[in-house]
Protein backbone atom coordinates (compact mmCIF):
# COMPACT_ATOMS: atom_id res chain seq x y z
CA UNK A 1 -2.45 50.20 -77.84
CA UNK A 2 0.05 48.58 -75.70
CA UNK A 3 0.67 49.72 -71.86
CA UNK A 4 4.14 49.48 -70.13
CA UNK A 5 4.19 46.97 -67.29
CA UNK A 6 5.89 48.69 -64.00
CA UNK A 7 8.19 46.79 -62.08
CA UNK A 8 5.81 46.25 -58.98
CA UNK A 9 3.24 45.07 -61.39
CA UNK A 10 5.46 42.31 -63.08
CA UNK A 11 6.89 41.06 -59.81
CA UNK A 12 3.21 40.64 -58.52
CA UNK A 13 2.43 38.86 -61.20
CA UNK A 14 5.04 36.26 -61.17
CA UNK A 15 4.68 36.17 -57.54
CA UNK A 16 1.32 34.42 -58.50
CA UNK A 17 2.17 32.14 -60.82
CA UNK A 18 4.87 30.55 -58.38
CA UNK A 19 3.64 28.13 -56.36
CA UNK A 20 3.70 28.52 -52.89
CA UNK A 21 5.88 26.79 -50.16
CA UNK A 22 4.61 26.24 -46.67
CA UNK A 23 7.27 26.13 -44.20
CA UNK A 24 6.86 24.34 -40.70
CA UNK A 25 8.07 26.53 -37.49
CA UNK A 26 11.81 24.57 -37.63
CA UNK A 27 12.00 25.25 -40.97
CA UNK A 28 10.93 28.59 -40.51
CA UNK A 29 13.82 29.17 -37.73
CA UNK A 30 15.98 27.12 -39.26
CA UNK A 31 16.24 29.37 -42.70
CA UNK A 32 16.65 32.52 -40.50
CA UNK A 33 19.45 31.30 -38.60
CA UNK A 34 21.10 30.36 -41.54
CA UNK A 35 20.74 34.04 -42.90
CA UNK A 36 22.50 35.27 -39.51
CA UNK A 37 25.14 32.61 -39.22
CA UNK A 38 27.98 31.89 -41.59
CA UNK A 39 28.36 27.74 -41.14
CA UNK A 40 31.97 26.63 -41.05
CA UNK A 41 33.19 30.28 -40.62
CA UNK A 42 33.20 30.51 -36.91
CA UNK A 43 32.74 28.40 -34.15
CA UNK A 44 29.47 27.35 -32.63
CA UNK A 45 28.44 30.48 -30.86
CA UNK A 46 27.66 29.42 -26.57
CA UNK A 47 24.41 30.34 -25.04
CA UNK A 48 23.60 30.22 -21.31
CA UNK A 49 20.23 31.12 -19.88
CA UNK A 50 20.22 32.13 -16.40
CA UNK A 51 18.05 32.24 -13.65
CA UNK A 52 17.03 31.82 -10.13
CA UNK A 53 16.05 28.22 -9.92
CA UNK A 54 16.52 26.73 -13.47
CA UNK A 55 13.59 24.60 -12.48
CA UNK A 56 11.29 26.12 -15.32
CA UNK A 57 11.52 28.74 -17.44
CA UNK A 58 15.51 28.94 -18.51
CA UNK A 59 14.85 25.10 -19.00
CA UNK A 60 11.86 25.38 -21.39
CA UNK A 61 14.30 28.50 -22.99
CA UNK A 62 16.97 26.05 -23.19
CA UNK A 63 14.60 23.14 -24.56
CA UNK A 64 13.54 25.75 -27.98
CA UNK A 65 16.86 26.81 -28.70
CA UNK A 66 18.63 23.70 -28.49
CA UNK A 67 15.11 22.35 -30.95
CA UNK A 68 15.63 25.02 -33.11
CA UNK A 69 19.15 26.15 -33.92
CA UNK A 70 21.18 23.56 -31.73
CA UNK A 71 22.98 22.92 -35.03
CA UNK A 72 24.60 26.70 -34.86
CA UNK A 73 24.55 26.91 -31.31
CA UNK A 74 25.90 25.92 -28.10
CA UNK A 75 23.05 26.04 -25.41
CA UNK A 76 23.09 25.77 -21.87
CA UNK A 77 21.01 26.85 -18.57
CA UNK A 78 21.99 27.03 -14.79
CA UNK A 79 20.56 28.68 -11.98
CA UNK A 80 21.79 30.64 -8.98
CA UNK A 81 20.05 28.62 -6.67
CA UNK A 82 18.96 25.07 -8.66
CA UNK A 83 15.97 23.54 -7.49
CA UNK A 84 14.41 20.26 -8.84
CA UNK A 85 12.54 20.57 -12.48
CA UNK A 86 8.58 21.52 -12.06
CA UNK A 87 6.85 18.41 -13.03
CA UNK A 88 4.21 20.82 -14.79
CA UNK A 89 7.29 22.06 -16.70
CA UNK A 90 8.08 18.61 -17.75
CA UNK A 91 4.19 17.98 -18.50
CA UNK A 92 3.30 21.56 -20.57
CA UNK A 93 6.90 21.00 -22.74
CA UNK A 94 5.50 17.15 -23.64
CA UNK A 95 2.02 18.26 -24.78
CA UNK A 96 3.82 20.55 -27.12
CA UNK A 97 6.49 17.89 -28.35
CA UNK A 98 9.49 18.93 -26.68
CA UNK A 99 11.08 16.01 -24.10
CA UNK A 100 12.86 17.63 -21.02
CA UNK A 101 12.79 14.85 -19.19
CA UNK A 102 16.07 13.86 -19.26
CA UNK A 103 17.52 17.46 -18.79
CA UNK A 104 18.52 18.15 -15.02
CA UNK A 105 18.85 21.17 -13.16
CA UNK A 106 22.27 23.01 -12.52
CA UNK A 107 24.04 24.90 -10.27
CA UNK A 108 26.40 28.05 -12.59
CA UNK A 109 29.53 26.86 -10.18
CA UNK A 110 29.00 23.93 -13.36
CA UNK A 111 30.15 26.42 -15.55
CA UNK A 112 32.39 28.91 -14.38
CA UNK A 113 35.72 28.83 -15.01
CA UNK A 114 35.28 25.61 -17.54
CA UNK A 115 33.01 27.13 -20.38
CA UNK A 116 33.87 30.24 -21.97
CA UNK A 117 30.58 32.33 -23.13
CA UNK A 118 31.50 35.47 -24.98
């Protein structure tokens, strides 16, 4: 006797014979921003990341987007009242493989009125 094969039960079962593909983080983030972005269709989208001192965290912020989808987007940071870059900011980023050290801290009177961000 013969039994019918459901749908959930053949797409398990080729889901095991194909081999499996291990992704790194980029690629990971990478493949999703290509999902949400149409390339060539519109321009390069501008990010700004905000804060108080932009001495730390909207530079790390900056640091991962600029890593990660810097090829769809646009990315900036500023702060209302800049203050120099924490060295431990500089030091935790490194130990993790991102280098900050050339980035500088900025003032948003960089920005307004010369960078449009929508």
């Amino acid at each position: 006797m013969y039994r019918r094969v459901s749908d959930k039960e053949q797409m398990f079962n080729s889901s095991l014979t194909r081999p499996l593909r291990i992704l790194n983080s980029d690629q990971i983030y990478s493949n999703r921003l290509k999902s949400y972005l149409k390339v060539g269709v519109m321009e390069k989208q501008r990010v700004l990341f905000l804060c108080t001192g932009n001495s730390c965290r909207s530079q790390m912020a900056e640091a991962f987007l600029r890593r990660y989808a810097g090829q769809y987007l646009e990315v900036y940071s500023a702060g209302l009242e800049p203050k120099p870059i924490n060295p431990y900011t500089i030091q935790v980023m490194d130990e993790i493989g991102f280098d900050i050290s050339g980035q500088t801290s900025k003032g948003v009177e960089v920005y307004l009125g010369k960078v449009l961000f929508k």
